[in-house]
C-alpha atoms as a PDB file:
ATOM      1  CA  UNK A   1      29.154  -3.180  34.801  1.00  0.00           C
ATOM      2  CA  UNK A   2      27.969  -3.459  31.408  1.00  0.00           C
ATOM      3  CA  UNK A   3      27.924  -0.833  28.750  1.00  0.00           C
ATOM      4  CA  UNK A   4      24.157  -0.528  28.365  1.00  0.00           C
ATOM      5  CA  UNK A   5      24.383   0.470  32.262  1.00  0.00           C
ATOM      6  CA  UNK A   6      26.176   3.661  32.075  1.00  0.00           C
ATOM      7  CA  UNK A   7      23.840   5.915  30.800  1.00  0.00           C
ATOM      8  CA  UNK A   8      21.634   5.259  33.878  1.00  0.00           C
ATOM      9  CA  UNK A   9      24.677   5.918  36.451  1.00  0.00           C
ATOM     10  CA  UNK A  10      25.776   8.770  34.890  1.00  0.00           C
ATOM     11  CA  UNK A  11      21.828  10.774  35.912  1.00  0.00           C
ATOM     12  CA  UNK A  12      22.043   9.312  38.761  1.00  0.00           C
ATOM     13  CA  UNK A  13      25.695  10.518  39.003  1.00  0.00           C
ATOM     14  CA  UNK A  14      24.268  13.968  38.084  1.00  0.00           C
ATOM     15  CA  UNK A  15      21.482  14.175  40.307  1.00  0.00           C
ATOM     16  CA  UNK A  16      23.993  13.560  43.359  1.00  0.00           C
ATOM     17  CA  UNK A  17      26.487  15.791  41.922  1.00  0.00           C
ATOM     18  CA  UNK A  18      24.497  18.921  40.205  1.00  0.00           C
ATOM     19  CA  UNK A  19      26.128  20.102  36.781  1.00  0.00           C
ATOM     20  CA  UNK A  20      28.762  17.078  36.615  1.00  0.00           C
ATOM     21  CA  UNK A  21      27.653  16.421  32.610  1.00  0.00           C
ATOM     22  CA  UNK A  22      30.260  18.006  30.668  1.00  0.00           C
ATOM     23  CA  UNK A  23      32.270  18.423  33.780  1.00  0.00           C
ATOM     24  CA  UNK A  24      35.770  18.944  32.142  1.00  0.00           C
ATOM     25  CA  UNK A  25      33.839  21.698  30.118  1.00  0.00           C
ATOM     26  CA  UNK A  26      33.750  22.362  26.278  1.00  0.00           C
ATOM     27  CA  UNK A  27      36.411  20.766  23.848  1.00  0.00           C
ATOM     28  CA  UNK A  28      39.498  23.100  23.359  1.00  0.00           C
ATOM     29  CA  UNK A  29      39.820  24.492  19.731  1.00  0.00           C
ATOM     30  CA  UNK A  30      42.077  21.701  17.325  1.00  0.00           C
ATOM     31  CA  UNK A  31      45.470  21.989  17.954  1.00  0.00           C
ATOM     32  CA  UNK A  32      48.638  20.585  15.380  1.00  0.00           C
ATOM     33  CA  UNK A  33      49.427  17.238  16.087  1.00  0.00           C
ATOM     34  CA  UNK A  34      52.846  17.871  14.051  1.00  0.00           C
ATOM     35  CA  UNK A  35      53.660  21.245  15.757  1.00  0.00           C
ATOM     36  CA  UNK A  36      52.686  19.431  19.146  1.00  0.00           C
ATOM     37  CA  UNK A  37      55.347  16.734  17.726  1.00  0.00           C
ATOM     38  CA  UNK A  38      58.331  19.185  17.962  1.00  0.00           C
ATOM     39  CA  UNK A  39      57.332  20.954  21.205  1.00  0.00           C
ATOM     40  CA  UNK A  40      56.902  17.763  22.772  1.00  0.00           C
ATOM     41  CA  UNK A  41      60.359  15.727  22.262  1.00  0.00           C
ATOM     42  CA  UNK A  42      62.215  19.178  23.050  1.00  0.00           C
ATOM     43  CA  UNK A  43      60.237  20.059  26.338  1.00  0.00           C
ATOM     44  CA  UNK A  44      58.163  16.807  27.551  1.00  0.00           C
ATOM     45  CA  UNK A  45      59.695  13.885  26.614  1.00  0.00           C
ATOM     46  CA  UNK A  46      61.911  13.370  29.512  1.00  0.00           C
ATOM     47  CA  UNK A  47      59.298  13.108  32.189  1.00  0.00           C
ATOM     48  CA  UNK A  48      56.265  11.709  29.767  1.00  0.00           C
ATOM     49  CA  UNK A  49      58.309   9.678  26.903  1.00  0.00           C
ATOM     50  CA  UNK A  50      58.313  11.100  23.314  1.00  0.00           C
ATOM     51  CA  UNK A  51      55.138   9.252  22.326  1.00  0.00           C
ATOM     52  CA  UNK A  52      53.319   9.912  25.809  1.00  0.00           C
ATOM     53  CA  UNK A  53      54.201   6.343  27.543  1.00  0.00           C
ATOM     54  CA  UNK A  54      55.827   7.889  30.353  1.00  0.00           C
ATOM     55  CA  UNK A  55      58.770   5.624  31.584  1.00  0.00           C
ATOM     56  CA  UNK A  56      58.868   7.187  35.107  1.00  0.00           C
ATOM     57  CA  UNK A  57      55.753   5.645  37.033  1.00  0.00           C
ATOM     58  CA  UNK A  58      55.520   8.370  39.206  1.00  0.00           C
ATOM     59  CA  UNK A  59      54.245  10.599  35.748  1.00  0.00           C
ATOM     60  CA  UNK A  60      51.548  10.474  34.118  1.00  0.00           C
ATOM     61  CA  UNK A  61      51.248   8.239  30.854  1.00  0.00           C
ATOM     62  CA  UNK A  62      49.500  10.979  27.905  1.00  0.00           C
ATOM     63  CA  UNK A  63      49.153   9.251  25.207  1.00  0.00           C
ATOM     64  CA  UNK A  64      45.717   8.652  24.020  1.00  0.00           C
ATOM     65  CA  UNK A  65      44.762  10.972  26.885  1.00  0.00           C
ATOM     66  CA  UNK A  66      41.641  13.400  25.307  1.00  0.00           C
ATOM     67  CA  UNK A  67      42.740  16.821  23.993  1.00  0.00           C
ATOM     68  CA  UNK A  68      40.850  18.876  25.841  1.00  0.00           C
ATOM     69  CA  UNK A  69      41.859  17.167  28.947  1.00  0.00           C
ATOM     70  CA  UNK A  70      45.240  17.552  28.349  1.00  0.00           C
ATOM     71  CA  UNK A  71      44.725  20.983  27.816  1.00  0.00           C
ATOM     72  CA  UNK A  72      42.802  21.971  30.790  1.00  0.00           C
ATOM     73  CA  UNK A  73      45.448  20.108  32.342  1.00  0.00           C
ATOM     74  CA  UNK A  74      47.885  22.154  31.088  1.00  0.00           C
ATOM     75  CA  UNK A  75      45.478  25.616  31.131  1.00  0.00           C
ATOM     76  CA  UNK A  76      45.156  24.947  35.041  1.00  0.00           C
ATOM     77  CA  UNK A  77      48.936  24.276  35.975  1.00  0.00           C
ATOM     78  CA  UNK A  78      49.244  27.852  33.865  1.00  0.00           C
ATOM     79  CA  UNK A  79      46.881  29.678  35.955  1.00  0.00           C
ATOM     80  CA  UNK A  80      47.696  28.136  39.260  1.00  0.00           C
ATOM     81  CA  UNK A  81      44.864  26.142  39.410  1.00  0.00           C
ATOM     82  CA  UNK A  82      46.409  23.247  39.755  1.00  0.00           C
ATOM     83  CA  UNK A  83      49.359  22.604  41.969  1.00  0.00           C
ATOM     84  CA  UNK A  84      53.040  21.124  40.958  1.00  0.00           C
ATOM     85  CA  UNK A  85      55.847  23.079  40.920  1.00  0.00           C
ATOM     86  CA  UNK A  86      58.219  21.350  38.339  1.00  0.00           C
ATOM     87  CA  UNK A  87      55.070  21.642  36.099  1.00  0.00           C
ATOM     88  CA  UNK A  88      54.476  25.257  36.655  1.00  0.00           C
ATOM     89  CA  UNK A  89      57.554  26.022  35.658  1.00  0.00           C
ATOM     90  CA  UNK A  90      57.302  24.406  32.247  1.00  0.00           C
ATOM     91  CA  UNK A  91      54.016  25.629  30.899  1.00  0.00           C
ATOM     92  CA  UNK A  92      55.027  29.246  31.884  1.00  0.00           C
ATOM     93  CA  UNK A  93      56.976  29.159  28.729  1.00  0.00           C
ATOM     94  CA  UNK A  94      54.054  27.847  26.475  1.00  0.00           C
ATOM     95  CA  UNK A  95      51.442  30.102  25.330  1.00  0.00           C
ATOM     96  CA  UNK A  96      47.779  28.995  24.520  1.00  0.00           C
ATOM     97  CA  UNK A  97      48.447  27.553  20.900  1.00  0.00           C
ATOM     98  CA  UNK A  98      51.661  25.428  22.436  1.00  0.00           C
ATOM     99  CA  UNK A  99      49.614  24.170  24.774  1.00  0.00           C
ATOM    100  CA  UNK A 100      46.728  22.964  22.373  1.00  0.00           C
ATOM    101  CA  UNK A 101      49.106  21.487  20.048  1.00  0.00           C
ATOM    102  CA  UNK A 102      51.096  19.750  22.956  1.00  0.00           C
ATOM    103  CA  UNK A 103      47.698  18.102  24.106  1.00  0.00           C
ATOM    104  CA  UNK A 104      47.009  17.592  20.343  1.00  0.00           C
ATOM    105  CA  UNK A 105      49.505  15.163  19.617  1.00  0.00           C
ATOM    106  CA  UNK A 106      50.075  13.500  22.813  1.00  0.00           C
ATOM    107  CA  UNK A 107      45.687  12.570  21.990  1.00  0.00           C
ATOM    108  CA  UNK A 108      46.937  11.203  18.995  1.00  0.00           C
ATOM    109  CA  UNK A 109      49.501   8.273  20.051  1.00  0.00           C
ATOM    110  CA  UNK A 110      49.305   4.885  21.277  1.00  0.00           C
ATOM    111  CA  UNK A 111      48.616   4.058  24.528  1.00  0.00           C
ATOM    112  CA  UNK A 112      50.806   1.067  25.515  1.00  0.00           C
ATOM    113  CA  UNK A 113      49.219  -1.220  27.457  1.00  0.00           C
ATOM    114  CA  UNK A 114      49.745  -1.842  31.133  1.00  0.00           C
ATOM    115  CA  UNK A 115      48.745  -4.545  33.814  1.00  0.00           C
ATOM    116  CA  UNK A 116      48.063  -5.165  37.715  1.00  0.00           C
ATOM    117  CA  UNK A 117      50.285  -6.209  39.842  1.00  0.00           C
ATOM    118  CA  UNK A 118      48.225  -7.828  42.401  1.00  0.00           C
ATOM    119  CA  UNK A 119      45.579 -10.385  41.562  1.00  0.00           C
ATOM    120  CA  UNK A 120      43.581  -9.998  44.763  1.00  0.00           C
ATOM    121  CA  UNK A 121      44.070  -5.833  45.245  1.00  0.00           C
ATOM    122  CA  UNK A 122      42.837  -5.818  41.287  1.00  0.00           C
ATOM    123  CA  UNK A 123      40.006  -8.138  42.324  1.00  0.00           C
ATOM    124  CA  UNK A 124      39.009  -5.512  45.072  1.00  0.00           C
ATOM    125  CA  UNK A 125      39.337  -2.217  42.542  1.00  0.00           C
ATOM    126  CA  UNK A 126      37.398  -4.074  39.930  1.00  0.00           C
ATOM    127  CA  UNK A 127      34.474  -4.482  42.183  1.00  0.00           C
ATOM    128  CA  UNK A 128      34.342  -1.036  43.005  1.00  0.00           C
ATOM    129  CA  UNK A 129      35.391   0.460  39.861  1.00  0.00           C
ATOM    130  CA  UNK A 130      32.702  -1.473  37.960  1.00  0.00           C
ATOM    131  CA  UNK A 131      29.815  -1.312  40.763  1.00  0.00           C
ATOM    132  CA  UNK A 132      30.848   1.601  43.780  1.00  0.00           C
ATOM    133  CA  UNK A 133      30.302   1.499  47.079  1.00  0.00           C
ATOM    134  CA  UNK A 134      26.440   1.861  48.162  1.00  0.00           C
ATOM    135  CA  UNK A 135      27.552   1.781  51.736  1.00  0.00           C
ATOM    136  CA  UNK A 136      30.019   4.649  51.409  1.00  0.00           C
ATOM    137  CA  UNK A 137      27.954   6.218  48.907  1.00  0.00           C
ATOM    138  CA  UNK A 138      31.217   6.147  46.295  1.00  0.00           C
ATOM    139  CA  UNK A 139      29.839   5.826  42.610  1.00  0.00           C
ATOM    140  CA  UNK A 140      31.216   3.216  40.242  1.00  0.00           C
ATOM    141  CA  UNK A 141      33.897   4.451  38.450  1.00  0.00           C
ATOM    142  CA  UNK A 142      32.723   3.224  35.525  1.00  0.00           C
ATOM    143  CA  UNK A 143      29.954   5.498  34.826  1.00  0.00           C
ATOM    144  CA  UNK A 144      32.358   8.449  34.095  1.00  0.00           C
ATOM    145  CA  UNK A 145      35.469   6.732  33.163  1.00  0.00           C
ATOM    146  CA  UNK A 146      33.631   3.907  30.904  1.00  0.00           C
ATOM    147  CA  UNK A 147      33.748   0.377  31.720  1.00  0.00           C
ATOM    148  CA  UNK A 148      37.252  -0.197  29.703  1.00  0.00           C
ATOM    149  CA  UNK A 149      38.483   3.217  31.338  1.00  0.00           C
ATOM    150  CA  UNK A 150      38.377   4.943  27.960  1.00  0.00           C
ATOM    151  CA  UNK A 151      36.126   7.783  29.384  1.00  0.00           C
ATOM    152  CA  UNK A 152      34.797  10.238  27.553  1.00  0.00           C
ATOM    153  CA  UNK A 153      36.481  12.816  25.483  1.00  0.00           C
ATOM    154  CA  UNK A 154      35.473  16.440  26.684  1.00  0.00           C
ATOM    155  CA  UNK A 155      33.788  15.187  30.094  1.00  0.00           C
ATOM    156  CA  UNK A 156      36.129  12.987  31.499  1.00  0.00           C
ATOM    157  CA  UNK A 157      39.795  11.155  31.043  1.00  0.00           C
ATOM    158  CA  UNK A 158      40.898   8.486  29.942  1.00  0.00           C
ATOM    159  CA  UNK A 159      42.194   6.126  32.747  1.00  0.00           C
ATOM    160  CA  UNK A 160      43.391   2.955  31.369  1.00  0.00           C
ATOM    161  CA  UNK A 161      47.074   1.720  31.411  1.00  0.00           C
ATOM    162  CA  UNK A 162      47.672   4.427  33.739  1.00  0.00           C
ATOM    163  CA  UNK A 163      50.708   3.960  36.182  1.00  0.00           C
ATOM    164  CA  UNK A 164      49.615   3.053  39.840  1.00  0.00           C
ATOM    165  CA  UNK A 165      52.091   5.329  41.797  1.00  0.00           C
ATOM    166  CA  UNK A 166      50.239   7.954  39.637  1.00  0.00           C
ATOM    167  CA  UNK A 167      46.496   7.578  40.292  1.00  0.00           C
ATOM    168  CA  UNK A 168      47.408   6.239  44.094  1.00  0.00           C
ATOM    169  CA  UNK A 169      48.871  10.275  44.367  1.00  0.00           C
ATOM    170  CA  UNK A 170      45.966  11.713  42.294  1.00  0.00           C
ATOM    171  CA  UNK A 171      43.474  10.451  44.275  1.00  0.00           C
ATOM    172  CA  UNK A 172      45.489  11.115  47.618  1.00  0.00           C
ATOM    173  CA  UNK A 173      45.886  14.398  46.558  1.00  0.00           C
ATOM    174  CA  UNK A 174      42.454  14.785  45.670  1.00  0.00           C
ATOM    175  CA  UNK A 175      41.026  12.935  48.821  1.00  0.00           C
ATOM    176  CA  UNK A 176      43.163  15.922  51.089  1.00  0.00           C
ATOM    177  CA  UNK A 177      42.147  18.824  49.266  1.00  0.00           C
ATOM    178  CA  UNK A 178      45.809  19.169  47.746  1.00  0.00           C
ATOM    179  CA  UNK A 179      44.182  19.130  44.211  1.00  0.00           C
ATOM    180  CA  UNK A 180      41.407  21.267  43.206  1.00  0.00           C
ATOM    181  CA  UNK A 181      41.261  21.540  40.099  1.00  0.00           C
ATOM    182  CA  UNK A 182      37.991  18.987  39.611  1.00  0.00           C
ATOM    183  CA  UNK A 183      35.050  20.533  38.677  1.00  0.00           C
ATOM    184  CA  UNK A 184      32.280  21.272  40.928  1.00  0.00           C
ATOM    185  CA  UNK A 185      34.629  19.468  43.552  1.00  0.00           C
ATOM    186  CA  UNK A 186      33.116  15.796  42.445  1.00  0.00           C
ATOM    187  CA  UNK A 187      36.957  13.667  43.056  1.00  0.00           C
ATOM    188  CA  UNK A 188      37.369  15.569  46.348  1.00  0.00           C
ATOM    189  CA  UNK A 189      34.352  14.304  47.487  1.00  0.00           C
ATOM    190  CA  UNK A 190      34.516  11.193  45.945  1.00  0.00           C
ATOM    191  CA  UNK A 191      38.545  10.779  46.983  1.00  0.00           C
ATOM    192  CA  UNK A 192      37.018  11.695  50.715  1.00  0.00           C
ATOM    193  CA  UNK A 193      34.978   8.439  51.239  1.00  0.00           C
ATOM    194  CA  UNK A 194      37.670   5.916  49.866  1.00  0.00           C
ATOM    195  CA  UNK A 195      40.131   4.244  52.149  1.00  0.00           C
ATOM    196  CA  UNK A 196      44.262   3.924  51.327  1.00  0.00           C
ATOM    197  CA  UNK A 197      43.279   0.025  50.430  1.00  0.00           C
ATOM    198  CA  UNK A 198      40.424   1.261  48.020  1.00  0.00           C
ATOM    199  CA  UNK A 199      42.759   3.707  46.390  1.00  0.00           C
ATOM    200  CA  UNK A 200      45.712   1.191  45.894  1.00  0.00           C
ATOM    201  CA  UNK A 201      42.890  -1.373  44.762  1.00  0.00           C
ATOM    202  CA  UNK A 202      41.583   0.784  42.529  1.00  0.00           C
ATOM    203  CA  UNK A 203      45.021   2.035  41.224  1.00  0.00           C
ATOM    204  CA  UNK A 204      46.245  -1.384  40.444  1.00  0.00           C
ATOM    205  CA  UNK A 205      43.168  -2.274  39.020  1.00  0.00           C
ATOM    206  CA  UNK A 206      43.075   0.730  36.802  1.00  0.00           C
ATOM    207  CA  UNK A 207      46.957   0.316  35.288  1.00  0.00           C
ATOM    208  CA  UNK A 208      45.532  -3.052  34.378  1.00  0.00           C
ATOM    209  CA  UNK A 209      42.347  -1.572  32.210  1.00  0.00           C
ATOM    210  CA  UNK A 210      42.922  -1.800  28.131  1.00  0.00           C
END
């Protein structure tokens, strides 16, 4: 799909899903990159790396993730919202401005690039990241994510270079209702009509994207 497309998917987007624009809500307030710094290689760095290029590929790469992702991210495992117990357990000991400053720096680092494993399973998420699925009514990914997976900051993540053990789970997880923490419900219901091929396609596809 190219660029000039992705206004026109994302109405159509929001016509099927009501109130998606802006669906990751309002920006969080600025954290400090450099206070985010310290709090980050004492309490993060073993699962997500010090610079956010998480060595484990069953955790999530961060860096060059949007702040205010991260945050709600963060805000949600806080308040239950979302689900994971080894997580819950560390943001109970952040407060708001940790948290902001946290998501801060990780939004300022490098993300390191990434690449598919499978030629033909990449071949098979490309096609439906880039154009859907009219026949399962699944909307191209690109329309929310952006064509190169950069998304867009304050509305949706960043997906590119992400491990594919990571999104396969994600959108598992979203697909059985085990994470609910997507506004308005639009993954779950997305995640419902896509098949354990489609998600590995797409996931390989995806850890590909720079």
């Amino acid at each position: 799909m190219r660029h000039a497309q992705a206004p026109a998917v994302l109405l159509i987007l929001a016509a099927v899903f009501p109130a998606l624009v802006l669906a990751e809500g309002t920006p969080a307030a600025k954290g400090d990159p450099a206070k985010g710094q310290s709090l980050a290689s004492t309490v993060c760095a073993a699962c997500h790396g010090p610079d956010g290029n998480s060595p484990i590929p069953q955790n999530p790469s961060v860096a060059g993730q949007h702040a205010s992702y991260l945050y709600k991210q963060l805000s949600d495992f806080k308040a239950g919202r979302r689900k994971n117990a080894i997580m819950a357990g560390i943001v109970a000991g952040l407060s708001d401005e940790d948290m902001r400053n946290v998501a801060a720096h990780y939004a300022t680092q490098k993300p390191r690039p990434d690449a598919a494993k499978d030629r033909t399973l990449a071949a098979a998420g490309q096609k439906l990241y880039r154009g859907g699925d009219s026949d399962t009514g699944v909307p191209a990914c690109s329309g929310c994510h952006s064509p190169n997976g950069a998304g867009i900051p304050a509305q949706y993540p960043r997906l590119a270079g992400q491990h594919g053990d990571y999104t396969t789970v994600q959108l598992q997880s979203f697909r059985s209702g085990d994470r609910g923490n997507d506004p308005n419900a639009m993954m779950r219901t997305i995640a419902a009509r896509l098949s354990d091929k489609e998600i590995a396609a797409l996931a390989d596809y995806i850890a590909g994207l720079r």
